[in-house]
Structures are given as C-alpha cells and as structure tokens.
Protein backbone atom coordinates (compact mmCIF):
# COMPACT_ATOMS: atom_id res chain seq x y z
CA UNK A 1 40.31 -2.37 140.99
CA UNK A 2 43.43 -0.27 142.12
CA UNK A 3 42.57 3.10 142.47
CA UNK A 4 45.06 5.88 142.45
CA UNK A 5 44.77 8.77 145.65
CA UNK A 6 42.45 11.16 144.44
CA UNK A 7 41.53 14.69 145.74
CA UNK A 8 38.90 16.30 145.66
CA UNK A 9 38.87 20.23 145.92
CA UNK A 10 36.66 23.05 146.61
CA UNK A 11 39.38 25.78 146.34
CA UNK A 12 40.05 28.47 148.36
CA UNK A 13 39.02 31.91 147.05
CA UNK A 14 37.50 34.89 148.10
CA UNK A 15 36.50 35.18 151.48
CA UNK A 16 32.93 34.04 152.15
CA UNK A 17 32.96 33.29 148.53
CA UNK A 18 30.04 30.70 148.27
CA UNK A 19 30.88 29.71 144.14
CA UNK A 20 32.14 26.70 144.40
CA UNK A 21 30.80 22.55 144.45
CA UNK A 22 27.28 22.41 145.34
CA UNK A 23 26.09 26.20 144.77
CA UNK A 24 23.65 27.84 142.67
CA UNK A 25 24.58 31.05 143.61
CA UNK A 26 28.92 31.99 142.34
CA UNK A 27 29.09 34.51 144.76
CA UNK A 28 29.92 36.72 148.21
CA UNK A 29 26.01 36.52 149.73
CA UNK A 30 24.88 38.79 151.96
CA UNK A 31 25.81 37.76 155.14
CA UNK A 32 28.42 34.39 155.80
CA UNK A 33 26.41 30.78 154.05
CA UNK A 34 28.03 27.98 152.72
CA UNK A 35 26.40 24.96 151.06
CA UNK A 36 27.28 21.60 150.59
CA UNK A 37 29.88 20.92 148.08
CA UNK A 38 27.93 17.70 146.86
CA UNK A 39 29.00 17.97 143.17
CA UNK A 40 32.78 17.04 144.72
CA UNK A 41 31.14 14.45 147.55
CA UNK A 42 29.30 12.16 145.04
CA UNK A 43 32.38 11.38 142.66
CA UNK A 44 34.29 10.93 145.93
CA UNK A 45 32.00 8.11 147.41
CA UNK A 46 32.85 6.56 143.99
CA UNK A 47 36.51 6.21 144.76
CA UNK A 48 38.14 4.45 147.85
CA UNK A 49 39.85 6.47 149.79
CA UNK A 50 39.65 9.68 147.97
CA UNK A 51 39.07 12.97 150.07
CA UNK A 52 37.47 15.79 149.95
CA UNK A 53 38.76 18.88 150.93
CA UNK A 54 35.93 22.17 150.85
CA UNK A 55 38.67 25.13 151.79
CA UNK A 56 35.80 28.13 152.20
CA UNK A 57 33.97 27.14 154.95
CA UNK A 58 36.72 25.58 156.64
CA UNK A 59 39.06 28.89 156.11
CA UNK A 60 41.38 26.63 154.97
CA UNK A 61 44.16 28.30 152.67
CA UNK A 62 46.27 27.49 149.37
CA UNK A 63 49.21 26.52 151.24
CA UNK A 64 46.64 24.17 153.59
CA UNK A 65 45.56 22.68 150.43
CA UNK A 66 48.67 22.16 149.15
CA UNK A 67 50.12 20.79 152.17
CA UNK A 68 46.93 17.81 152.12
CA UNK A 69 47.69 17.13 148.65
CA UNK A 70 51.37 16.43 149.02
CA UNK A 71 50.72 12.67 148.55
CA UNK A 72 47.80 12.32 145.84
CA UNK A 73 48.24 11.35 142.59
CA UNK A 74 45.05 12.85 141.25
CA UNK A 75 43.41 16.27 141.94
CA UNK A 76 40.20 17.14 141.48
CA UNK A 77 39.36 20.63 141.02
CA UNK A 78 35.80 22.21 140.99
CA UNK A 79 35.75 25.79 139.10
CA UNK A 80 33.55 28.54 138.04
CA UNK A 81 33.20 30.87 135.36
CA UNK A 82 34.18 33.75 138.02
CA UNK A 83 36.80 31.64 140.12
CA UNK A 84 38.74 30.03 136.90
CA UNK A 85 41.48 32.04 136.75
CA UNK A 86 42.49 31.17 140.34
CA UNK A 87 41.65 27.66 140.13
CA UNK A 88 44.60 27.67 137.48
CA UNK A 89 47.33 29.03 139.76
CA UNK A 90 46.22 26.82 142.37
CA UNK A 91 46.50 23.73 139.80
CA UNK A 92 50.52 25.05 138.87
CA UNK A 93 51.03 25.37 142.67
CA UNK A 94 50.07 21.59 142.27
CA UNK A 95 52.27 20.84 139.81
CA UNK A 96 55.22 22.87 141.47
CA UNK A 97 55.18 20.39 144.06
CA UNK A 98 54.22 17.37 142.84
CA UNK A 99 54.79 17.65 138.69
CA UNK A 100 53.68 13.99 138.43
CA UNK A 101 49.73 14.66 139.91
CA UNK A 102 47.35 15.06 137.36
CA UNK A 103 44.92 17.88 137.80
CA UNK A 104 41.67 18.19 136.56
CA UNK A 105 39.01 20.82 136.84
CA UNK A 106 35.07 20.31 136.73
CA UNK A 107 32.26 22.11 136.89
CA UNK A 108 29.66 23.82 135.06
CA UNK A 109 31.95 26.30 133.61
CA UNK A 110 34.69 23.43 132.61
CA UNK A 111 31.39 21.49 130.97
CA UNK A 112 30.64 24.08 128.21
CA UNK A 113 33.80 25.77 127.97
CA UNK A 114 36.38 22.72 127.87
CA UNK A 115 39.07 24.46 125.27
CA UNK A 116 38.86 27.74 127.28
CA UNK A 117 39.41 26.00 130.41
CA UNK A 118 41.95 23.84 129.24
CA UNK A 119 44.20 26.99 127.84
CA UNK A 120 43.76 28.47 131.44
CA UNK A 121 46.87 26.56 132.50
CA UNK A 122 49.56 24.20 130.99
CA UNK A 123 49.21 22.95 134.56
CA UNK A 124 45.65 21.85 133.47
CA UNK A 125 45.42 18.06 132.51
CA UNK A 126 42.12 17.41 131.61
CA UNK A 127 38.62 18.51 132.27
CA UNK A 128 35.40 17.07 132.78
CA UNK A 129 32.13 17.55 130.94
CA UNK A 130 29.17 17.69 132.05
CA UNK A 131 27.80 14.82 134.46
CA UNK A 132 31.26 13.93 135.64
CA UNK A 133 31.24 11.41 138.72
CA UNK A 134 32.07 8.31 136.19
CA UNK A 135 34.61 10.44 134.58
CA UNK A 136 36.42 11.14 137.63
CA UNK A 137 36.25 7.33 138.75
CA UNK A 138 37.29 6.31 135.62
CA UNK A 139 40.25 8.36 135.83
CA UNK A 140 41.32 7.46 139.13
CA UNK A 141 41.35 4.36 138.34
CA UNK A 142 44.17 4.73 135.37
CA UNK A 143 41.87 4.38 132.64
CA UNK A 144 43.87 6.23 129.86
CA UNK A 145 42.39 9.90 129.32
CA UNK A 146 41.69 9.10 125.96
CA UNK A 147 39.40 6.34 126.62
CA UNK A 148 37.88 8.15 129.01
CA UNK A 149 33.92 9.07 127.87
CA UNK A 150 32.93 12.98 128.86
CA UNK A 151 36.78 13.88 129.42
CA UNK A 152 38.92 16.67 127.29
CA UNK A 153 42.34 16.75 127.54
CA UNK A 154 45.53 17.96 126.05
CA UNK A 155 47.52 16.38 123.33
CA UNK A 156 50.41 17.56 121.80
CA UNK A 157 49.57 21.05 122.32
CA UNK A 158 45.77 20.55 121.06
CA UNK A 159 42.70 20.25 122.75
CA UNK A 160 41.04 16.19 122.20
CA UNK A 161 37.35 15.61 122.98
CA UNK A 162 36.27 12.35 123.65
CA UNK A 163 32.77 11.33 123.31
CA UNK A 164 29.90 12.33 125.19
CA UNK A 165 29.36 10.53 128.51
CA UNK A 166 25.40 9.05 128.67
CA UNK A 167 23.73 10.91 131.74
CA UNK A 168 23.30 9.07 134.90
CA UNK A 169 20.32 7.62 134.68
CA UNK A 170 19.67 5.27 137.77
CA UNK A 171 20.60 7.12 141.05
CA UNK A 172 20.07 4.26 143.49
CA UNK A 173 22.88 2.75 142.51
CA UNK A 174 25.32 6.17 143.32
CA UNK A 175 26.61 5.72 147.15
CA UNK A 176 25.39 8.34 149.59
CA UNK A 177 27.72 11.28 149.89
CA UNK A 178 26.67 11.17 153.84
CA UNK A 179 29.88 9.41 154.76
CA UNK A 180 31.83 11.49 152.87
CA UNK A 181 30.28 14.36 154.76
CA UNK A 182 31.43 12.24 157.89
CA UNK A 183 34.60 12.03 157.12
CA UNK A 184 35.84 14.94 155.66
CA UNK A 185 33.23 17.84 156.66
CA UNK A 186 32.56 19.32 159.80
CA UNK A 187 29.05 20.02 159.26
CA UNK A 188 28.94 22.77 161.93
CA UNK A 189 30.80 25.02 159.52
CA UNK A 190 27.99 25.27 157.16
CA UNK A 191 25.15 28.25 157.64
CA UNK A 192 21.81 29.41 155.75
CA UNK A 193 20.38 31.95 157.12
CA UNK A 194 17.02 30.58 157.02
CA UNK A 195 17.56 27.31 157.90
CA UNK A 196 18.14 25.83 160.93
CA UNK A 197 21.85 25.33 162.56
CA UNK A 198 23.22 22.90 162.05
CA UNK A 199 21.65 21.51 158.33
CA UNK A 200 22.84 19.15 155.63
CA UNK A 201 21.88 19.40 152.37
CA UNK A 202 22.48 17.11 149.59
CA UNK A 203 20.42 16.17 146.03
CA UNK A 204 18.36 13.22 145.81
CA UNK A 205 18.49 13.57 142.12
CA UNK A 206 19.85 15.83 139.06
CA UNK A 207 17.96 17.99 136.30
CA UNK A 208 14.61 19.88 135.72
CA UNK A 209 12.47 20.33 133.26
CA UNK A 210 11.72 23.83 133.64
CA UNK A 211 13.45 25.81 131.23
CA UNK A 212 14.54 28.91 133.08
CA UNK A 213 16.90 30.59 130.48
CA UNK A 214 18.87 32.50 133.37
CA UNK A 215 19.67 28.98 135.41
CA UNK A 216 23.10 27.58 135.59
CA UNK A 217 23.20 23.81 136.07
CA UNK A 218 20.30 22.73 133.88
CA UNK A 219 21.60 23.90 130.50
CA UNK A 220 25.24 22.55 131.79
CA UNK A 221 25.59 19.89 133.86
CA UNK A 222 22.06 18.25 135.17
CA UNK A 223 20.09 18.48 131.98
CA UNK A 224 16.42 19.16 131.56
CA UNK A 225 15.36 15.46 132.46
CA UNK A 226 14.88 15.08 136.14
CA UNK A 227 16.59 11.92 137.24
CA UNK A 228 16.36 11.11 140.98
CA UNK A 229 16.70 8.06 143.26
CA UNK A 230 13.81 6.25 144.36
CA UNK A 231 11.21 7.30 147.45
CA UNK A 232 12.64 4.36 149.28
CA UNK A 233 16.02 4.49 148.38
CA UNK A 234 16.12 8.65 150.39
CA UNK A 235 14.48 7.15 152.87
CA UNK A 236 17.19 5.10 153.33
CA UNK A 237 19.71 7.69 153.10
CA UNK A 238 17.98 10.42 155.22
CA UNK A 239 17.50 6.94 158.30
CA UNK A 240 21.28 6.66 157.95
CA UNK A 241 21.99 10.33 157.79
CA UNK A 242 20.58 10.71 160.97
CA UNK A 243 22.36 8.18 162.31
CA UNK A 244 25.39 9.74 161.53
CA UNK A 245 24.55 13.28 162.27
CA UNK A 246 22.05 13.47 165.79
CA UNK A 247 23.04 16.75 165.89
CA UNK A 248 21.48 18.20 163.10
CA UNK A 249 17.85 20.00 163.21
CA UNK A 250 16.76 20.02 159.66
CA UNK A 251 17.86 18.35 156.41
CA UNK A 252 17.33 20.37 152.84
CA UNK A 253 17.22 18.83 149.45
CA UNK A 254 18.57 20.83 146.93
CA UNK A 255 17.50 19.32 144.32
CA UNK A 256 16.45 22.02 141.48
CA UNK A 257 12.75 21.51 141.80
CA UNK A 258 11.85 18.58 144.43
CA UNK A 259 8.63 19.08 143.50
CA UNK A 260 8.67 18.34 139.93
CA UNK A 261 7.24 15.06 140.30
CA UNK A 262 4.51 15.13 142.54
CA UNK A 263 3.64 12.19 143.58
CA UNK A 264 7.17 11.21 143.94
CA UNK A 265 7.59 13.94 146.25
CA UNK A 266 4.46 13.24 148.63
CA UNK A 267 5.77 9.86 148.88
CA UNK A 268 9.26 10.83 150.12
CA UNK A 269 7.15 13.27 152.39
CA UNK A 270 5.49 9.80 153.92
CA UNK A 271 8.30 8.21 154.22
CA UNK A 272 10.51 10.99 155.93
CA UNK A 273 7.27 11.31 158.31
CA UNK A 274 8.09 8.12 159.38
CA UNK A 275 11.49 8.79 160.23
CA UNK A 276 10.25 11.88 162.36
CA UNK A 277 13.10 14.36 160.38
CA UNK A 278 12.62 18.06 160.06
CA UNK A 279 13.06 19.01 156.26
CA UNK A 280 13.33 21.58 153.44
CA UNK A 281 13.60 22.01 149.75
CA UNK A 282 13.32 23.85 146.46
CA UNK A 283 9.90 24.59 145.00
CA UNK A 284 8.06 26.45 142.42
CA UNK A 285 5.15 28.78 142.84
CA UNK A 286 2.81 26.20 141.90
CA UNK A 287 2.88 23.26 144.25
CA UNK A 288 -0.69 22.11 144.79
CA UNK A 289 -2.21 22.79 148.05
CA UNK A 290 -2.84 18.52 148.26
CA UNK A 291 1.10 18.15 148.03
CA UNK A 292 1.99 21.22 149.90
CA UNK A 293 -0.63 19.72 153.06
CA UNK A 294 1.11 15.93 152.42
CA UNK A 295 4.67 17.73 152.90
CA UNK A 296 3.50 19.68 155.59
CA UNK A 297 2.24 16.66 157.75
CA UNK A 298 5.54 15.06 157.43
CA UNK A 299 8.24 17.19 158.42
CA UNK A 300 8.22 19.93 155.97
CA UNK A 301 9.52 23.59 157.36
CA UNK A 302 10.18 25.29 154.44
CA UNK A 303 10.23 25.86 151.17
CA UNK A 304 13.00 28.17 149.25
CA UNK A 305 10.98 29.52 145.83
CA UNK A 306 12.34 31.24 143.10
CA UNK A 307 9.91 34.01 142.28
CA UNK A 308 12.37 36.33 140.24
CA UNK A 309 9.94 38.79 139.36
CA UNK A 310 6.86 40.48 139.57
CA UNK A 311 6.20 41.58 136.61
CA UNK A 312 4.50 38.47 133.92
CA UNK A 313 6.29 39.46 130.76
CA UNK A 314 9.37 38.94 132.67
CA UNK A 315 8.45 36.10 133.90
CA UNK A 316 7.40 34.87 130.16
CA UNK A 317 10.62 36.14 129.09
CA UNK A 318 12.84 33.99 131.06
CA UNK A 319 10.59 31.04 130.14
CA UNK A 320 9.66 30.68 133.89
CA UNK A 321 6.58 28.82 133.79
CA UNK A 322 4.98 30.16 136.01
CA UNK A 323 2.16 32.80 136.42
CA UNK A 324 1.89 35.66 138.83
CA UNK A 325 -1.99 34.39 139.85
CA UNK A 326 -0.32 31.07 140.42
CA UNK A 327 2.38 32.25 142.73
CA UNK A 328 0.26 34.29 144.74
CA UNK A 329 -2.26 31.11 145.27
CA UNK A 330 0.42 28.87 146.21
CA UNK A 331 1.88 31.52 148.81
CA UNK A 332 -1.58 31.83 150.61
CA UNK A 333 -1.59 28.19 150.94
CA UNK A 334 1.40 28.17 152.36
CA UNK A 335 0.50 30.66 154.82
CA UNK A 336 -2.17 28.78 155.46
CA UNK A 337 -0.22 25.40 156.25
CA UNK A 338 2.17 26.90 158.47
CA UNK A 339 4.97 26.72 155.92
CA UNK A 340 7.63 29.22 155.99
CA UNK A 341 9.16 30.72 152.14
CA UNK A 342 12.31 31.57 151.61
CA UNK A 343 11.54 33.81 148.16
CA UNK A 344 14.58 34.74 145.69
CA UNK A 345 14.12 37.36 143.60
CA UNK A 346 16.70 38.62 140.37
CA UNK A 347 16.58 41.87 138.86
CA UNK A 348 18.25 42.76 135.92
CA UNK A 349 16.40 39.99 133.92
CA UNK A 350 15.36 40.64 129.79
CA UNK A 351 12.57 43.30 130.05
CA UNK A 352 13.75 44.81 133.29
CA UNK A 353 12.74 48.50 133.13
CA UNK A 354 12.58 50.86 136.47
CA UNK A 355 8.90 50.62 136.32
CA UNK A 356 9.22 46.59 136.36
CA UNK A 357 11.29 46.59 139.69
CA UNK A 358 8.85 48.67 141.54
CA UNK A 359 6.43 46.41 140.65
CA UNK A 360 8.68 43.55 141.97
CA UNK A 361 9.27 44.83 145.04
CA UNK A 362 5.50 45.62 145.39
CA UNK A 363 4.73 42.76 144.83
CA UNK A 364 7.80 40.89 147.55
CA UNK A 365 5.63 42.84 149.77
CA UNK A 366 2.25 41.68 148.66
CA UNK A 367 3.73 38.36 149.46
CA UNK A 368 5.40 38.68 152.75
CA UNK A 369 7.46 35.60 152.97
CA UNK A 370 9.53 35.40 156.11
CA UNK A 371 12.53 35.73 154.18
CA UNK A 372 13.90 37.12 150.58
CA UNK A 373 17.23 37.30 148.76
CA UNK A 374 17.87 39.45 145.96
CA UNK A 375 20.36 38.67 143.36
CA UNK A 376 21.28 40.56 140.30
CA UNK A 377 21.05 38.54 136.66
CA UNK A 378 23.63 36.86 135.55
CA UNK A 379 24.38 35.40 132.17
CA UNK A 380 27.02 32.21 132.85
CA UNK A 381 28.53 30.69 129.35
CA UNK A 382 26.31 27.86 128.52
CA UNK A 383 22.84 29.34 129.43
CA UNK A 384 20.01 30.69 126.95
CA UNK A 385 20.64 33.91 128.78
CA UNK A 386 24.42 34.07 128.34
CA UNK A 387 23.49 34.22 124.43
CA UNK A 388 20.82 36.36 124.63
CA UNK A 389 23.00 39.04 126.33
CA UNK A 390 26.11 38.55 123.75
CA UNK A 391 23.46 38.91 120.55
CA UNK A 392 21.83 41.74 121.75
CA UNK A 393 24.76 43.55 123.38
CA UNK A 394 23.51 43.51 126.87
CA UNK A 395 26.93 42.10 127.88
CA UNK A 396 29.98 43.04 127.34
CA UNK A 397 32.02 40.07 128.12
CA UNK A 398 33.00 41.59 131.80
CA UNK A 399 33.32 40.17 135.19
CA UNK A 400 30.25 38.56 137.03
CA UNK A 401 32.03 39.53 140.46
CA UNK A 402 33.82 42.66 141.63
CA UNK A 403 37.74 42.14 143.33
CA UNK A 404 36.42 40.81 146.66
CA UNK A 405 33.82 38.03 144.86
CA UNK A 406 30.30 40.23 145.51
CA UNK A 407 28.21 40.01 142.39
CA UNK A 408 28.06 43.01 140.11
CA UNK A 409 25.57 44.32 137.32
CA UNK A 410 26.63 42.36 134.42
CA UNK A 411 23.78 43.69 132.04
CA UNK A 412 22.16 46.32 130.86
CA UNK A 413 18.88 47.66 128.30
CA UNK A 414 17.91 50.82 127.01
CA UNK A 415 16.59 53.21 129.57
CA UNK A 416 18.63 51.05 132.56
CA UNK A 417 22.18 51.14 133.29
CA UNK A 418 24.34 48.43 135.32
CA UNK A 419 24.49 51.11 137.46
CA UNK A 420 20.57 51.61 137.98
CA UNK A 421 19.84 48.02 138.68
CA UNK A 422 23.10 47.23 141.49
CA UNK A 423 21.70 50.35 143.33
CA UNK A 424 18.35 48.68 142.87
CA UNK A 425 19.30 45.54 145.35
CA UNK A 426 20.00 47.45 148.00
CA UNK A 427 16.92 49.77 147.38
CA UNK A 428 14.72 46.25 147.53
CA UNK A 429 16.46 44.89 150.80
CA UNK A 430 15.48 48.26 152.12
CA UNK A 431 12.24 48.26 151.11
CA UNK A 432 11.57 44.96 152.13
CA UNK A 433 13.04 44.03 155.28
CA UNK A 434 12.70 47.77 157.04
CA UNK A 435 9.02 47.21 157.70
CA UNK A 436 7.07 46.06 161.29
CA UNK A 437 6.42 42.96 160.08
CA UNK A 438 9.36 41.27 158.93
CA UNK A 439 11.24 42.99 161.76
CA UNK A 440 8.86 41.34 164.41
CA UNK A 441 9.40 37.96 162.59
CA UNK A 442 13.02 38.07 162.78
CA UNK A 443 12.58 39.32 166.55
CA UNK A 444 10.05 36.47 167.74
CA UNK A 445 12.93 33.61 166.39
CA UNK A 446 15.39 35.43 168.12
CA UNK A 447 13.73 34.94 171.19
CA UNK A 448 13.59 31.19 170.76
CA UNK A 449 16.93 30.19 172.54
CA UNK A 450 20.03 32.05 172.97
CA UNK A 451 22.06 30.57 170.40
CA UNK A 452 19.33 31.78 167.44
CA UNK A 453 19.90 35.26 169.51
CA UNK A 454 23.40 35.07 168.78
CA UNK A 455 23.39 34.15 165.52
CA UNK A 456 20.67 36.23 164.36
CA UNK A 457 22.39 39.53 165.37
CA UNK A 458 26.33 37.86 163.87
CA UNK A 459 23.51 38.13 160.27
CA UNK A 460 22.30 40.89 161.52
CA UNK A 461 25.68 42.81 161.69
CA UNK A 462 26.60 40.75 158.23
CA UNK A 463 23.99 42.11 156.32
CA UNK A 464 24.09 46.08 157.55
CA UNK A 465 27.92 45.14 156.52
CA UNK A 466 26.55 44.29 153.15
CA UNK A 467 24.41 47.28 152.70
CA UNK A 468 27.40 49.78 153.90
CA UNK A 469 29.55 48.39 151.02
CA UNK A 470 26.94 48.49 148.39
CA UNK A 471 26.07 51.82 148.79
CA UNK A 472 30.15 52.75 148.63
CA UNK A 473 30.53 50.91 145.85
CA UNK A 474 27.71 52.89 144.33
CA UNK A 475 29.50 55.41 145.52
C-alpha cells in the first residue's frame, strides 16, 4: 500500500499552552508541563513515514510548521474547543502554500462538533470523529473521503457524514508510539512537575467506565468501555521503551483510570517489576490496599487522583463514584505504602457554594498529598456537563481561556459568581501549599541532587508567576 506524506500536528498556540494531543487539561498550567501528544503518535505509527511535529514544547512556530510541511500531501491537525479558531488560520496558511494538501483536524472537539468545525475554515477538508487512528490511515492512503468510516467532509458546500467508525477494540495489534517518540520528540522537552525528569507517558489503552459528567475524552473520543492492550503485550512495550530511552527515570500511563481493572493492573505491576522500571499512573480514590501493595512492590511512585471535591453531594452530582470515606481510606494506605499522590481538585462544579469550597480545601488539607492542582470547571461541547450548564444557564456560551490561554471561570450558580470561584484557586493554592509541611516536602526533594534544586526553584518562580497574574486579573 502507497501511502501519501502525512503530517501530523500539534499546533503552535499560546505560550505554555498545554491543550493540545495527549492532554486532559486545554490549558496555560501553573507553572511550564507538557504531555505527550499520543493522540497524534498512535495514528502516526500507522502510516510509513508520516511525522509528527508537537510545536509547544518544542517552541516551534507557525512559520516552523509551515516550513516542515512544505512537502506533505496530508496534514493532520489536532484541535480544541479553545484553540479552534487558530487551528483554522494555521490550516489556510497550509493551503496558501501548498493548495493541493489536504488538511484535516481531530480531536475531541472536531468529534462532537464536526459541522462547526468544518465551517471554521474553507481551508478545512475533512474532520475526524471520534476514535480516529484508522481514519487517518485510511486517508493517507487515498481511500476516497467518502468511503472513509468516522470521517466528515465537505461537499458541494454541505457538510457529508459518513458512518460511524466501530471503536478499536484489540490494542495489541496498534504499533507502539515509542518510535515515533524516537524519531520525532525530544523527550527532554517534556516536564510534570511531580514527576520525575525526564518521563514518557503514553496510554496502554482507551476509555473508562466511570461516568464523570465534567470529563472530556470519555463522552468524546475513548468511550465508557475500557479497551487496553494486554499485560504482556506493555510489557513488551515498556522492555523496548527502555531500550530506546536509558535516560529516562520514570514512565506514566495515562490511561484514564489504570486501575479500572484490577487484576489487569497488578499483573502489569508484576511484569514491569520484572523489568526493574520506575512508574506512575492515574487512579481513583478507591484502589484496594491488596493492589495498591502489588503496585507498590513493583515500581510504582505515584499515583495522580482526581479527588475534585470535598464535599459528597458534589461528588454525587458529577456522578463521581466515589465516596469521601473511601478516598480518605485509600489515601492512608497510600501513606502507608510509601506512595506519593498527586491530588487534582475542580471547583466550580454543580452544587459549588462558598461553604462547599471551604470544605474542599479543608479537606486537601486533611489529606496532605505531596502535591495538588486546582483547576476551575469546565463544560467542553460533548460532555453531560456542557448540557447541564446550557439548560440551566450556568453558561453563557463564553470562552474557556482568557487572551494568553489560562483557564477562566466559565460558570456560575446562585449565590457564586465566576468571579467568586477564579479568586477561589488562588485562595486554595494559598491555603494549601503555604503551610510547614508541604514546604518541608518540597525542600527535602530539593536537596536530592542539584538538578531537582534547579528545577524546583525554575517551578518555584513559575508558580509565584502564576499567583501574581491571578490576583491582577482579579484585579
């Protein structure tokens, strides 16, 4: 099969912006992170000799793009509800110079919104839907767009939907997205703050079958069925990723809930053991402590857990799953295993009143995991959430991101403005992180080696950066 030169792109956009392929999270963070774009890297390892080009963490600029796409015939383009309108002047500066490239965007905003996301641009060809690595293969390798399954495009002047394209249902037969890494990333490039420098990250599989009504790639792109490769299939992967990449300390899987599968996931854990690999991952609160020990005894470091609240009819409101009793249990364990939390936290959620995010940040505190971020609610087209805000006029249609790509207050409830609840970030960062003990956490790593010194006080700086311009915004 002859495949045409395909592109794939992570566009250029605001600065830090972390929005594009491979993030939860469509916007500025706190201090300078970028994750993997793996939504763009596993269509690539589909097509030979594609590349893929991630432009934020490599500070790499339209006219860089523009000048690496001179010679493709197909461009790939990975968009967001807050990025969209950019992605469509950088798919006409595509067409200016090349009017015989066809351009299509992706993504979780492009999967639920096709006809909106067509009209963005004439310079627009077609978009993918949903699960979308076959789609792009099939394209690049001149299928006709209409015969392409999970593909929208434009005919004379009208939008044209073909069918739905079946979700992906055996994974060990996708090629790792390692070499792609290799060859197009420098892996360097990439920071979390709480994990260790330099990481990969990458899924092992797609969906989860919690039904969070505020998450984004569940109710657009990955489904509620979780659909992974096999335990001996990542163990594969993760023996050749570290062959390719000796440098790197610790590997995450983003998956959206490793854990969802127990006994899946203590038999990766025995397998990476094997393999001697540091590693992370998503969790929920209620991991059992017989699965959190198995992790712990084979390589697991942490664990990143979406709390979101401390208040239980919040919680119950955004369908979490998960009780307050439950998430205080599994923390203790935790503690007790040595394994380190990363906790995330959203206020602004259904229910949110002033008196709810006290008792969130109470109870951030009660927990004490070595690390938090704070993120405001926000209601993406396609999610339970996004319609709940539009029926019950908690939206108004706005922006999810100011001018320079930080997240803004999108909703609002009787008795708590937009403006209440973006003050109320900062107010919880405060709260949180100006106390002895996470201080003298954040102290004892810096003391490890210089280079954690030195990059601890660069997120150091970042993040007093980040409180300055919240409270002028407020201002």
């Amino acid at each position: 099969m002859d495949f045409k030169k395909t592109l794939f792109i992570n566009p250029p956009s605001w600065q830090g912006f972390d929005g594009g392929a491979g993030s939860r999270y469509q916007a500025k963070r706190e201090v300078r992170s970028f994750w993997y774009p793996t939504w763009l890297a596993q269509p690539a390892a589909l097509i030979p000799g594609s590349r893929l080009v991630d432009a934020p963490p490599h500070d790499q600029s339209v006219d860089d793009v523009l000048k690496i796409a001179r010679d493709y015939e197909v461009a790939v383009i990975h968009t967001s509800a807050p990025t969209l309108k950019g992605d469509a002047t950088l798919a006409e500066a595509l067409k200016s110079q090349n009017r015989d490239i066809s351009v299509g965007l992706v993504g979780a905003h492009a999967a639920v919104l096709p006809d909106q996301t067509l009209a963005a641009s004439e310079a627009i060809d077609w978009v993918g839907r949903k699960e979308f690595d076959y789609t792009c293969r099939d394209v690049a390798a001149g299928m006709s767009l209409d015969k392409v399954d999970g593909l929208s495009f434009r005919r004379d002047g009208k939008a044209v939907h073909n069918a739905e394209r079946a979700m992906i249902q055996s994974f060990d037969d996708l090629p790792s997205v390692m070499d792609v890494y290799k060859r197009d990333l420098e892996i360097e490039r990439y920071y979390i703050g709480y994990l260790q420098h330099p990481y990969v990250s990458h899924y092992t599989g797609r969906g989860c079958p919690a039904q969070c009504t505020f998450c984004l790639w569940p109710q657009t792109v990955g489904g509620h069925k979780y659909r992974a490769r096999t335990p001996q299939a990542v163990a594969r992967e993760m023996e050749h990723a570290r062959t390719l990449f000796p440098q790197v300390k610790e590997f995450f899987f983003d998956d959206d809930t490793f854990t969802a599968y127990a006994p899946r996931a203590r038999e990766i854990a025995v397998e990476l053991g094997k393999l001697g690999i540091t590693w992370s991952c998503n969790a929920r609160a209620n991991v059992s402590y017989e699965t959190l020990k198995t992790m712990r005894d084979n390589g697991l470091r942490l664990l990143l857990v979406g709390y979101e609240s401390g208040n239980q009819g919040i919680l119950d409101n955004i369908k979490k799953g998960i009780r307050l009793e439950e998430a205080r249990e599994f923390t203790k364990n935790c503690y007790k295993l040595g394994i380190t939390i990363h906790g995330t936290f959203i206020l602004g959620l259904p229910g949110e009143t002033p008196e709810t995010i006290k008792q969130t940040v109470e109870f951030a505190k009660e927990l004490d995991v070595f690390s938090i971020q704070v993120s405001l609610a926000a209601p993406y087209p396609g999610t339970e959430l996004y319609r709940q805000a539009m029926e019950n006029g908690w939206f108004h249609g706005g922006s999810l991101v100011n001018d320079t790509g930080t997240q803004i207050a999108a909703l609002e409830y009787d008795g708590l403005s937009k403006e209440e609840i973006f003050a109320a970030v900062e107010k919880f960062y405060r709260a949180y992180y100006f106390r002895p003990r996470p201080i003298a956490r954040i102290v004892k790593t810096m003391l490890t080696d210089w280079q954690e010194m030195k990059r601890r006080c660069r997120e150091g700086a970042e993040f007093l950066r980040f409180l300055r311009l919240r409270s002028a915004d407020q201002a």
